[in-house]
Protein backbone atom coordinates (compact mmCIF):
# COMPACT_ATOMS: atom_id res chain seq x y z
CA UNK A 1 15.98 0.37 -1.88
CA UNK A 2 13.52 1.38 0.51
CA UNK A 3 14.93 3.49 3.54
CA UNK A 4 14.89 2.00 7.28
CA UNK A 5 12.46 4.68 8.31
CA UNK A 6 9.73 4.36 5.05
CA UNK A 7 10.46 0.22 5.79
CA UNK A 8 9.25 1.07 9.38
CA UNK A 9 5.94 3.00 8.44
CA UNK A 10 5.47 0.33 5.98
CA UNK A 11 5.05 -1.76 8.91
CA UNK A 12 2.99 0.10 10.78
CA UNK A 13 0.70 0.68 8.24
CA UNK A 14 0.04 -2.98 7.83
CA UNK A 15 -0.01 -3.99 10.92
CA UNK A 16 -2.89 -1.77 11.91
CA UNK A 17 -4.20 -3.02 8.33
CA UNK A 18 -4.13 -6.72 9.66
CA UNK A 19 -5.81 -6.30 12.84
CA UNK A 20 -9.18 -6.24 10.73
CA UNK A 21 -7.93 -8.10 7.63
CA UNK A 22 -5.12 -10.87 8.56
CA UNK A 23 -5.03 -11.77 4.97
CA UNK A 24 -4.05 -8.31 3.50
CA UNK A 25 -1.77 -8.56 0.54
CA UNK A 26 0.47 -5.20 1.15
CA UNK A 27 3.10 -4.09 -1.20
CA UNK A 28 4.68 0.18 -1.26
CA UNK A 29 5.59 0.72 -4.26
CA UNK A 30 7.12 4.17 -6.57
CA UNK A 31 10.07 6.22 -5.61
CA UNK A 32 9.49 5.58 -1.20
CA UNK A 33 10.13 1.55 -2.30
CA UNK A 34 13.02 2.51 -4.72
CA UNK A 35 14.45 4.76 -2.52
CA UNK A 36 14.45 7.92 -4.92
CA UNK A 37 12.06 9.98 -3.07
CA UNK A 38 12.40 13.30 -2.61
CA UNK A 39 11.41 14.80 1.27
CA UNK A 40 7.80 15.75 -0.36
CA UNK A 41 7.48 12.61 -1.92
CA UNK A 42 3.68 10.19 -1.46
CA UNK A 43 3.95 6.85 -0.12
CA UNK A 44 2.36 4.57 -2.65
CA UNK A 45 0.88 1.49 -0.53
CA UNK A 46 -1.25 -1.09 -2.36
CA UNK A 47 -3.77 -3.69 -0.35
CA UNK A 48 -4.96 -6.70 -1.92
CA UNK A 49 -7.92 -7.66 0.22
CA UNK A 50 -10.38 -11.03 -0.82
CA UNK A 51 -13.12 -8.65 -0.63
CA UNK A 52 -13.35 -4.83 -1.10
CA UNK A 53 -16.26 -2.51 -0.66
CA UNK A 54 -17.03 1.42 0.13
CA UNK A 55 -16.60 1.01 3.85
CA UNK A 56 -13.61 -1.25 3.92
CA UNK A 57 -11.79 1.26 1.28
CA UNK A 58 -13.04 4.52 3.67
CA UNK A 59 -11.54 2.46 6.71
CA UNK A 60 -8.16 2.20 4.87
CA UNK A 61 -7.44 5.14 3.99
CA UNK A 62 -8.34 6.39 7.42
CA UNK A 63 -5.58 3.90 8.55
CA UNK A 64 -3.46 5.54 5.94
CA UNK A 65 -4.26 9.27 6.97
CA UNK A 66 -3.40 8.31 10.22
CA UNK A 67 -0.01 6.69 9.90
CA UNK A 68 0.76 8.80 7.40
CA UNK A 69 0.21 11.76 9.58
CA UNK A 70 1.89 10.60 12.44
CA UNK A 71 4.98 10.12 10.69
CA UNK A 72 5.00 13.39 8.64
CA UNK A 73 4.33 11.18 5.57
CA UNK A 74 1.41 11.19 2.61
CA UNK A 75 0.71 8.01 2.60
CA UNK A 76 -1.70 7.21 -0.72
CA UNK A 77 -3.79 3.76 -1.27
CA UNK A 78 -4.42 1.52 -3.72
CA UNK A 79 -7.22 -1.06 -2.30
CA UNK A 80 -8.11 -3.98 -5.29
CA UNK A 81 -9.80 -7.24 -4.09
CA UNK A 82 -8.27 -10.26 -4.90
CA UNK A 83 -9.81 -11.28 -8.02
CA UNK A 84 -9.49 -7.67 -9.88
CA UNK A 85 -5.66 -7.73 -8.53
CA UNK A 86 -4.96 -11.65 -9.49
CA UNK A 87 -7.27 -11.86 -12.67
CA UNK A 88 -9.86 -9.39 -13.65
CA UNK A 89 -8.43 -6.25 -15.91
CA UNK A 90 -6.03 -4.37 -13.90
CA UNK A 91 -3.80 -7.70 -14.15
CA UNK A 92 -2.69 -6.70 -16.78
CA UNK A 93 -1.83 -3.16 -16.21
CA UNK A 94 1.50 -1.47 -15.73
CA UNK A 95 0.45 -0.51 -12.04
CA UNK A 96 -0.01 -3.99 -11.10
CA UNK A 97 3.22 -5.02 -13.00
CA UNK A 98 5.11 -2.38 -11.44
CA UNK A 99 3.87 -3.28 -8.40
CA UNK A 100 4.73 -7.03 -8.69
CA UNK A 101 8.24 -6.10 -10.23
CA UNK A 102 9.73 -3.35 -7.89
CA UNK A 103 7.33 -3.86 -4.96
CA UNK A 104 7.80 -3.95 -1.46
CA UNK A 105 6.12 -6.13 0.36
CA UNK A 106 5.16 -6.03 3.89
């Protein structure tokens, strides 16, 4: 289970996600969302967006350096657009299942 302190960065992280993109689909995921981490553990975060392009991907891991580093925390992204997340290929990959299955979502 994820801890009270990874739940709040969670947060943060999406809410500065959803200032520009009220739709974001945001789920953390691996050992921060199980609550196995280890102190040097990443933060897995994935955002489903309905569109995705250079720019928008650059911008979000910005966000992610940012809360990440403010917080003492690597926080690393996964940014998919809708379709690729819902239906195209990586549907049916064990990230995306994993991510459906023991995901947190924000």
């Amino acid at each position: 289970m994820i801890t009270d302190q990874d739940r709040g960065i969670l947060d943060q992280f999406s809410r500065e996600i959803r200032k520009r993109f009220s739709s974001a689909k945001i789920w953390a995921f691996g050992s921060r969302s199980r609550g196995t981490a280890e102190w040097d553990s990443d933060f897995d975060i994935c955002v489903v967006l309905d569109f995705v392009d250079r720019e928008t991907d650059r911008w979000i891991r910005g966000v992610a350096w940012e809360v990440g580093f403010e917080n003492e925390r690597l926080i690393t992204t996964i940014v998919l657009d809708s379709e690729e997340f819902e239906r195209g290929p990586m549907s049916e990959s064990t990230l995306v299942g994993n991510i459906l299955q023991e995901g947190v979502a924000a």
